[in-house]
C-alpha atoms as a PDB file:
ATOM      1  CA  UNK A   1     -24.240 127.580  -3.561  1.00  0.00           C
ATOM      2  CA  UNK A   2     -26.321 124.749  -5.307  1.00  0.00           C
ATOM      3  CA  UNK A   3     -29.731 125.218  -4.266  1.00  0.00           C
ATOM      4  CA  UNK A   4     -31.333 123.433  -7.946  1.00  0.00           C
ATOM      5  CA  UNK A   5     -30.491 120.369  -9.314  1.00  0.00           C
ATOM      6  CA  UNK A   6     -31.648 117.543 -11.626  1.00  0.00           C
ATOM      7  CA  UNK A   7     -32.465 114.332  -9.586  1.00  0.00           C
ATOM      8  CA  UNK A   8     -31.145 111.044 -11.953  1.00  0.00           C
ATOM      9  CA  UNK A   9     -34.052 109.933 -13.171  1.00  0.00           C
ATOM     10  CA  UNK A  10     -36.027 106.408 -12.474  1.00  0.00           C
ATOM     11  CA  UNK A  11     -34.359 104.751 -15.181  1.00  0.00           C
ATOM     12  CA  UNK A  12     -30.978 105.744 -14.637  1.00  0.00           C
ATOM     13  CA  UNK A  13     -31.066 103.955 -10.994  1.00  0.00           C
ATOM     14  CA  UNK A  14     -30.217 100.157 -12.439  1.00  0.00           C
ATOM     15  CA  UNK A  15     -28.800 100.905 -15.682  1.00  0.00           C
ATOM     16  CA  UNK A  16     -26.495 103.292 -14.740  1.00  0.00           C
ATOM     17  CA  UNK A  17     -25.914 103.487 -10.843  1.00  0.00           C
ATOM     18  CA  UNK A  18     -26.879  99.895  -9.778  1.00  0.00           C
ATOM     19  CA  UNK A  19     -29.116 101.061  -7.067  1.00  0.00           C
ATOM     20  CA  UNK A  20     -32.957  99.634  -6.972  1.00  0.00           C
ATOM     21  CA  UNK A  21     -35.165 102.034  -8.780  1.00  0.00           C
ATOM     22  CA  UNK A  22     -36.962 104.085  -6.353  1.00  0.00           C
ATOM     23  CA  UNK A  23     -40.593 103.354  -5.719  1.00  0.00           C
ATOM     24  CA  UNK A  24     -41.898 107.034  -5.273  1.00  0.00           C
ATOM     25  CA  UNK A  25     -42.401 109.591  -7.372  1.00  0.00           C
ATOM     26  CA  UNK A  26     -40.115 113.100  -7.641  1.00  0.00           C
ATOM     27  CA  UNK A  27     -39.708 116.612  -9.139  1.00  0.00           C
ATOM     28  CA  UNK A  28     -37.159 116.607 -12.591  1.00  0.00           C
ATOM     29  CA  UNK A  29     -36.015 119.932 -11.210  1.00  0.00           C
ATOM     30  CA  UNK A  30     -35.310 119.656  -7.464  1.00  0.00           C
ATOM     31  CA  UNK A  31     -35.471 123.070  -5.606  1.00  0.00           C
ATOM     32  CA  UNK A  32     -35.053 123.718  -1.971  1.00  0.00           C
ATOM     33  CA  UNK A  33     -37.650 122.382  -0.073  1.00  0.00           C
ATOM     34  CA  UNK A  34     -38.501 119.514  -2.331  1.00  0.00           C
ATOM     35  CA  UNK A  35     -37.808 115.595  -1.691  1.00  0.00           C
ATOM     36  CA  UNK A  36     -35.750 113.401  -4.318  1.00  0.00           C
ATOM     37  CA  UNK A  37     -34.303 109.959  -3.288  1.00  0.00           C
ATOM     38  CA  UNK A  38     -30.602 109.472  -2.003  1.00  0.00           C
ATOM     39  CA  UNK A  39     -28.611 106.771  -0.632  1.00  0.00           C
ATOM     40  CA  UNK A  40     -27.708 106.319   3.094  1.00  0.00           C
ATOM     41  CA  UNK A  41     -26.979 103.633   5.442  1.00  0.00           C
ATOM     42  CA  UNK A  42     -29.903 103.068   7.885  1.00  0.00           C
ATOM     43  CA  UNK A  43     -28.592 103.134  11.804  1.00  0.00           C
ATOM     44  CA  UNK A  44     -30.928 100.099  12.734  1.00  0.00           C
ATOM     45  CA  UNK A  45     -30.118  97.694  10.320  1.00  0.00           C
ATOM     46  CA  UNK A  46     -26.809  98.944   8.776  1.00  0.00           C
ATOM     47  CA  UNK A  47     -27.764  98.565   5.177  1.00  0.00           C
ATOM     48  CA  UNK A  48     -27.438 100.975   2.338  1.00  0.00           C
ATOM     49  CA  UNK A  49     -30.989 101.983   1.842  1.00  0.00           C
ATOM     50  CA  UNK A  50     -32.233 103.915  -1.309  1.00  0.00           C
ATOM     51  CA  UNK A  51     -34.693 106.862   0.622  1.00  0.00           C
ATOM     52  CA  UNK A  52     -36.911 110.030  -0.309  1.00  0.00           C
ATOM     53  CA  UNK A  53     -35.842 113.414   1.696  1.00  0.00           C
ATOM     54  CA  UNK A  54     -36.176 116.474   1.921  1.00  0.00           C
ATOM     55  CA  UNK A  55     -33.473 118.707   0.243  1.00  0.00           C
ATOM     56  CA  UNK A  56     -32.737 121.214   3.218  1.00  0.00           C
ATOM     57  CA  UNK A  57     -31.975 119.495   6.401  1.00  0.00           C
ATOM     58  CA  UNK A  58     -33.785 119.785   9.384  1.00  0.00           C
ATOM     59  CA  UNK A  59     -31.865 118.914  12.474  1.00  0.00           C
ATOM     60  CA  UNK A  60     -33.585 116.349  15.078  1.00  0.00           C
ATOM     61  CA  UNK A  61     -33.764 119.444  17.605  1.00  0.00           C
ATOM     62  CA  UNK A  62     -35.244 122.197  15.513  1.00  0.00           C
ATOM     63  CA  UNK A  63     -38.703 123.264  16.542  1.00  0.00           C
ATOM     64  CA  UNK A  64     -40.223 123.149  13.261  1.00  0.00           C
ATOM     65  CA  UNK A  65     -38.947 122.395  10.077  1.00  0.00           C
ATOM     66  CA  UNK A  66     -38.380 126.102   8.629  1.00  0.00           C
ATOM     67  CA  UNK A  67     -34.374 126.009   8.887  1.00  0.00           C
ATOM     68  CA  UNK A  68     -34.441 124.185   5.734  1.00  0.00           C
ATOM     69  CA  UNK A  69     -33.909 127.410   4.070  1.00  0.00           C
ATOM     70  CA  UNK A  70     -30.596 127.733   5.661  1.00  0.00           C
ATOM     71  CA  UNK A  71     -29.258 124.312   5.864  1.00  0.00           C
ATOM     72  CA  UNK A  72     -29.552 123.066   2.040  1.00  0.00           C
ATOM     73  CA  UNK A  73     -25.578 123.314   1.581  1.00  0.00           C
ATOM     74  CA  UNK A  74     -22.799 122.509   4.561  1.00  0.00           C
ATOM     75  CA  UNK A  75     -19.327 123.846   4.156  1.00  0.00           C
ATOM     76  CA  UNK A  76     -17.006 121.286   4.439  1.00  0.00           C
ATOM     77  CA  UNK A  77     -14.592 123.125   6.112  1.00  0.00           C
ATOM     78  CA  UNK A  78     -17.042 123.967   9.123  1.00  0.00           C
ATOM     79  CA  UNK A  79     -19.281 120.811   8.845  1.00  0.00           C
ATOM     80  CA  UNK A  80     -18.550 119.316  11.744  1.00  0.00           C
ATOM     81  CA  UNK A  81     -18.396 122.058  14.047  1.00  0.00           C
ATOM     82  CA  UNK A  82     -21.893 123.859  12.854  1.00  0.00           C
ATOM     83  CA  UNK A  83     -24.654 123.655  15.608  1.00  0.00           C
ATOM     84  CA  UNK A  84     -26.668 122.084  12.227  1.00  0.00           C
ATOM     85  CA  UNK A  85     -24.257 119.847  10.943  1.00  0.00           C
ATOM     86  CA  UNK A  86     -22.356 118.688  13.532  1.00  0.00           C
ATOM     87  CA  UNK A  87     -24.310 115.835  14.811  1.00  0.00           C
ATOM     88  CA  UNK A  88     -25.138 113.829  11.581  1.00  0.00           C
ATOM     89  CA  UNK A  89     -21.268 114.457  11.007  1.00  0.00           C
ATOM     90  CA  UNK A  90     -20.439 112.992  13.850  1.00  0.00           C
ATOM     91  CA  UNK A  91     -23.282 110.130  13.920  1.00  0.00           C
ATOM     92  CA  UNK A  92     -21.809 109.236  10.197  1.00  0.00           C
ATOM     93  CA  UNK A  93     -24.832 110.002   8.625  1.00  0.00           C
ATOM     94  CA  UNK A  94     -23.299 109.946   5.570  1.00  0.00           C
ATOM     95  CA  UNK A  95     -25.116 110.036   1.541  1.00  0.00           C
ATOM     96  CA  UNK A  96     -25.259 110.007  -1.784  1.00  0.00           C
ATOM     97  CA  UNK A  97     -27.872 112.143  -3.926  1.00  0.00           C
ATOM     98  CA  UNK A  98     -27.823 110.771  -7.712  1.00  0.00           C
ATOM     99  CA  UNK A  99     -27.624 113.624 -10.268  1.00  0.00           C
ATOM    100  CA  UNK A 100     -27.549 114.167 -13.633  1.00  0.00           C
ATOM    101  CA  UNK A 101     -26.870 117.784 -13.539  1.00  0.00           C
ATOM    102  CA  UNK A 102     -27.035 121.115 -10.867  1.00  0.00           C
ATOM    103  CA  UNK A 103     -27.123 124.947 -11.631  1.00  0.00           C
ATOM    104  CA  UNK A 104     -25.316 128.126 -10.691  1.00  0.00           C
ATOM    105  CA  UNK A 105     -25.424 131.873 -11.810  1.00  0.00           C
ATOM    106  CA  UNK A 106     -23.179 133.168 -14.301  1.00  0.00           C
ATOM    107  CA  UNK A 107     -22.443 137.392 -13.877  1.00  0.00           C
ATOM    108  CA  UNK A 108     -20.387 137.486 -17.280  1.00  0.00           C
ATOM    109  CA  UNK A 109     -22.967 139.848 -18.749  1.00  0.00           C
ATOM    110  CA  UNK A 110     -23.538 141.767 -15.229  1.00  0.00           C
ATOM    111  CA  UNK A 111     -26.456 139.765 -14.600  1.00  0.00           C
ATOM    112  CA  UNK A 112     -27.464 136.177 -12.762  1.00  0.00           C
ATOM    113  CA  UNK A 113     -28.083 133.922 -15.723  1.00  0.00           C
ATOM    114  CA  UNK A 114     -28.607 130.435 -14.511  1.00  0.00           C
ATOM    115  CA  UNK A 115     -25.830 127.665 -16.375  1.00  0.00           C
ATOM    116  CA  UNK A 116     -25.974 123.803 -15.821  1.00  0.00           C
ATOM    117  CA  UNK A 117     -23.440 122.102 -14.759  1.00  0.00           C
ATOM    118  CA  UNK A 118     -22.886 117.924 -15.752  1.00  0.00           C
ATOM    119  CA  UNK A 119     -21.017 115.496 -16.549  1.00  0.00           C
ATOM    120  CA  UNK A 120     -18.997 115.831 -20.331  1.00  0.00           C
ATOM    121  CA  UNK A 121     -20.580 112.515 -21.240  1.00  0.00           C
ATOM    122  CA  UNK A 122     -24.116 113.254 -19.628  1.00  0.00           C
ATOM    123  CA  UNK A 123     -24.268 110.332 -17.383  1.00  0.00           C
ATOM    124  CA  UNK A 124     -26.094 110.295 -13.796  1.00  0.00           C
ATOM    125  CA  UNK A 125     -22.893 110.796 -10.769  1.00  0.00           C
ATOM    126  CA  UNK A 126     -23.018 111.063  -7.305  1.00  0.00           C
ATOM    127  CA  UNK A 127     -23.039 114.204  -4.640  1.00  0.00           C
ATOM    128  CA  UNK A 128     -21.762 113.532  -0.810  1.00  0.00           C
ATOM    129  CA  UNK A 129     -24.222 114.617   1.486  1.00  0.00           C
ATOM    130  CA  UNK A 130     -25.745 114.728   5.106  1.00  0.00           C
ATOM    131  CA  UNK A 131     -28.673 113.850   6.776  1.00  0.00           C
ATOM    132  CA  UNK A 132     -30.579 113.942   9.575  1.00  0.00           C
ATOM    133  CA  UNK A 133     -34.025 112.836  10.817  1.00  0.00           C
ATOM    134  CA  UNK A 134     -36.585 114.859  12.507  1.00  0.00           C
ATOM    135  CA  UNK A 135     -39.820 114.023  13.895  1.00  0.00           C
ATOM    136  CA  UNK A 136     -42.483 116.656  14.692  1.00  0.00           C
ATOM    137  CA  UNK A 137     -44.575 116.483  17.951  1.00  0.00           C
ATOM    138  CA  UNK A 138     -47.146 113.596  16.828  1.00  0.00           C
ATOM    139  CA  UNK A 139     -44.286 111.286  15.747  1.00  0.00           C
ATOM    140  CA  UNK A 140     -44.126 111.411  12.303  1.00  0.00           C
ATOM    141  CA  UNK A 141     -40.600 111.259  10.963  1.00  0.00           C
ATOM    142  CA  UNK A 142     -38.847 113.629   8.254  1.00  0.00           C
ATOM    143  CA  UNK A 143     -35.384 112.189   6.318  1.00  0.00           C
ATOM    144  CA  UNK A 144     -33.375 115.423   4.712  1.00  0.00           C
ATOM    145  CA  UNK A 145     -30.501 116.195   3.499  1.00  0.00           C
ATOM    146  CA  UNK A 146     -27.636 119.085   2.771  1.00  0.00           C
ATOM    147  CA  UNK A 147     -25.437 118.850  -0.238  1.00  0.00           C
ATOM    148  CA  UNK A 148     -21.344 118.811   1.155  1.00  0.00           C
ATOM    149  CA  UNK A 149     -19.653 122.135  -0.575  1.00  0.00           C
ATOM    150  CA  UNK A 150     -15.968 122.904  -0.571  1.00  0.00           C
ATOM    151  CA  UNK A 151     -13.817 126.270  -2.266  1.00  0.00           C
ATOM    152  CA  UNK A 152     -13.711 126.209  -6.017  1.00  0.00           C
ATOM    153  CA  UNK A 153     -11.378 129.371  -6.303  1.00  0.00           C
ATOM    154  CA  UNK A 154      -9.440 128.807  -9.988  1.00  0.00           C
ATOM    155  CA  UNK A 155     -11.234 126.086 -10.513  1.00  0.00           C
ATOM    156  CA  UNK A 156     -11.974 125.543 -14.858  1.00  0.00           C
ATOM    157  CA  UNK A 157     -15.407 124.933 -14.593  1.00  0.00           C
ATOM    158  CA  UNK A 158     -16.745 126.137 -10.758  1.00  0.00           C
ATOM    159  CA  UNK A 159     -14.278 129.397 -10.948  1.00  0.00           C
ATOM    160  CA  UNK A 160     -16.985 131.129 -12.913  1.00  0.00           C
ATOM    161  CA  UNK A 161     -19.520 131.248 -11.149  1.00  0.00           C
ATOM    162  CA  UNK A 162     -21.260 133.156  -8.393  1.00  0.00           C
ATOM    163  CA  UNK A 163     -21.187 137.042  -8.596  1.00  0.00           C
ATOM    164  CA  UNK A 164     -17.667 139.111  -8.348  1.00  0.00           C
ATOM    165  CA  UNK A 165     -15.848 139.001  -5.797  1.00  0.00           C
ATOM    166  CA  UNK A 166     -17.931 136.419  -3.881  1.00  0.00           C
ATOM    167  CA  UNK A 167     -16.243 132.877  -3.120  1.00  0.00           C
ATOM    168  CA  UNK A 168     -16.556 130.125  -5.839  1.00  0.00           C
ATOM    169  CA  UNK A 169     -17.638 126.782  -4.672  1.00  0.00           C
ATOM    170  CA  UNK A 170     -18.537 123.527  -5.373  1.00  0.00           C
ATOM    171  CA  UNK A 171     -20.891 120.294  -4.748  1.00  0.00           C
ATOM    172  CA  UNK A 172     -18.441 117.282  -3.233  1.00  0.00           C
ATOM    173  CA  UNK A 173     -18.295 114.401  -6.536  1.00  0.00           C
ATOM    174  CA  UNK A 174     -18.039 110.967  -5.177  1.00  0.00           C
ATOM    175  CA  UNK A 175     -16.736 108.637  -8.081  1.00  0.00           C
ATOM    176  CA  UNK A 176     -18.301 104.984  -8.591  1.00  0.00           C
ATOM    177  CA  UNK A 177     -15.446 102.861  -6.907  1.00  0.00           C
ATOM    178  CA  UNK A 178     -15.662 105.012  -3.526  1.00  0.00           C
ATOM    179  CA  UNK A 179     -19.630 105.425  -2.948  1.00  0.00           C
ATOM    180  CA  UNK A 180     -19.625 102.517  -0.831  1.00  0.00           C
ATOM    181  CA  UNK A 181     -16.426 103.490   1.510  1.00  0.00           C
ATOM    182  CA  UNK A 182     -18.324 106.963   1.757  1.00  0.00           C
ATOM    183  CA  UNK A 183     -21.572 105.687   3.586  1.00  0.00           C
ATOM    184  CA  UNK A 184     -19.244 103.715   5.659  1.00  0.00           C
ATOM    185  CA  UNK A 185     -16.832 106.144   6.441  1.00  0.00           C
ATOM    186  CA  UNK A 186     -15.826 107.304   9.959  1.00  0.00           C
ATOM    187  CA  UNK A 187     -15.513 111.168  10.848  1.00  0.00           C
ATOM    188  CA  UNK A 188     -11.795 110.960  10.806  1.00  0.00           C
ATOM    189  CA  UNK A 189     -11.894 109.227   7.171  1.00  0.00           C
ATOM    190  CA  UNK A 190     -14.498 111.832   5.542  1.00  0.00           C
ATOM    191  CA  UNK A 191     -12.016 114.567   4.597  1.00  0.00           C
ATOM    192  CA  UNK A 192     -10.531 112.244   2.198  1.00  0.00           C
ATOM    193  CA  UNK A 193     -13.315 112.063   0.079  1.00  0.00           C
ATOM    194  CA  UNK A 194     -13.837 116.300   0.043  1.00  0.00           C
ATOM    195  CA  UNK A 195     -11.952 116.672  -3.130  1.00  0.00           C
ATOM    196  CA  UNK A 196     -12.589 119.097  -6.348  1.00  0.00           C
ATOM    197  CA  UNK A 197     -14.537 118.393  -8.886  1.00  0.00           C
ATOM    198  CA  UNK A 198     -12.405 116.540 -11.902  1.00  0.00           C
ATOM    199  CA  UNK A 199     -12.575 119.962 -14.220  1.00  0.00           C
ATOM    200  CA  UNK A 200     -11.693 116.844 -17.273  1.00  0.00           C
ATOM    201  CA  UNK A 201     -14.994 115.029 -16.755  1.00  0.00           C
ATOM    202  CA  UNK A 202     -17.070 118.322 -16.023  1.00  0.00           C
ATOM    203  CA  UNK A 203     -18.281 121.302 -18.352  1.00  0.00           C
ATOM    204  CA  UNK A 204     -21.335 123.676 -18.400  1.00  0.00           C
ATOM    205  CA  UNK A 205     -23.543 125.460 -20.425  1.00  0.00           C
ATOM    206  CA  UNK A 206     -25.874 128.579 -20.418  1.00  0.00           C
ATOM    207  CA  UNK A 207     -29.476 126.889 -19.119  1.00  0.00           C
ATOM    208  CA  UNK A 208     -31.878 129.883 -18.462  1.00  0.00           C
ATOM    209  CA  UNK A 209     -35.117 129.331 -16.720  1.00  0.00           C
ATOM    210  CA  UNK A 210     -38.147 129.486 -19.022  1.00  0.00           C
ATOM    211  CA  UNK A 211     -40.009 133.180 -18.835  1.00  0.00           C
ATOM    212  CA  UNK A 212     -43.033 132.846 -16.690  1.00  0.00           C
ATOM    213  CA  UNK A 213     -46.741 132.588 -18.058  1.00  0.00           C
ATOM    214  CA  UNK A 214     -48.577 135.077 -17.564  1.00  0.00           C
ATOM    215  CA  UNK A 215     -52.130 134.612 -16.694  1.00  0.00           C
ATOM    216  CA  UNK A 216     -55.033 134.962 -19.067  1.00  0.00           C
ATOM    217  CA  UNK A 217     -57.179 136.213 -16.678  1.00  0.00           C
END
């Protein structure tokens, strides 16, 4: 599923989103592995708090921090039963991660050819997510995240993607007027926000990576 995304950018934060602007610094193309702000509210003081993490989440018990490779998307359908998931599911670890746009592989000419994927009128919107907090043996603490999935089968815009045969899915879009009753939800409320994507506010485009440079040496 999505495992590369565009992070909204600074600007986009008060304009756009009414969120503070963050105060660190992040990658325009977010990969697995890299850290981009979302939106979660903190268990000590209850607030919505605006935080960088780690996209790839890392449960408190893991070892180390390699599972990230596994656990950048959660099904929603098995969310809160998966040994990863289950416990920031249940602890309502709920969030938001601010977009402007995510990619997926098109096979319509028999090979992967990434497309992007936004919003018809380009503006920033907002991906439900997990988290979870980690800390590694000399205390230091790790925030990430994994981006909430759900089937896309016949879907206008998600149907396409993703090689033959294989299941089509697609990232969870919380609209403006319920971001706030999404990091408040309870377990028993969250399936009511896993909805598909509106296909009339979505559409997507051929976006292939740049070739590599080669080196001059």
């Amino acid at each position: 599923m999505c495992s590369n995304y565009i992070p909204a950018p600074h600007a986009v934060f008060t304009a756009c989103l009414d969120w503070p602007e963050p105060t660190f610094d992040y990658p325009l193309d977010c990969y697995v592995g890299h850290r981009a702000p979302i939106l979660l509210k903190a268990p000590d003081t209850q607030q919505h708090e605006l935080r960088e993490a780690q996209f790839g989440l890392v449960p408190f018990w893991s070892k180390d921090t390699k599972i990230y490779r596994h656990t950048y998307n959660a099904r929603s359908e098995t969310v809160s039963s998966k040994p990863s998931f289950r416990d920031p599911w249940k602890k309502r670890r709920f969030a938001l991660v601010p977009m402007l746009g995510f990619y997926e592989p098109d096979y319509a000419t028999g090979k992967a050819v990434r497309w992007r994927i936004e919003r018809q009128d380009r503006q920033a919107f907002t991906v439900a997510a997990i988290w979870d907090c980690w800390r590694n043996p000399e205390g230091m603490a790790l925030t990430s995240f994994s981006l909430l999935t759900l089937n896309a089968d016949g879907h206008p815009v998600m149907g396409r993607f993703h090689g033959p045969g294989d299941e089509k899915r697609s990232l969870v879009i919380v609209p403006p007027e319920r971001r706030d009753d999404w990091l408040d939800a309870e377990p028993r409320e969250a399936p009511h926000f896993l909805r598909e994507m509106p296909a009339d506010q979505f559409t997507a485009c051929p976006d292939p990576r740049p070739p590599r440079k080669r080196s001059s040496a």
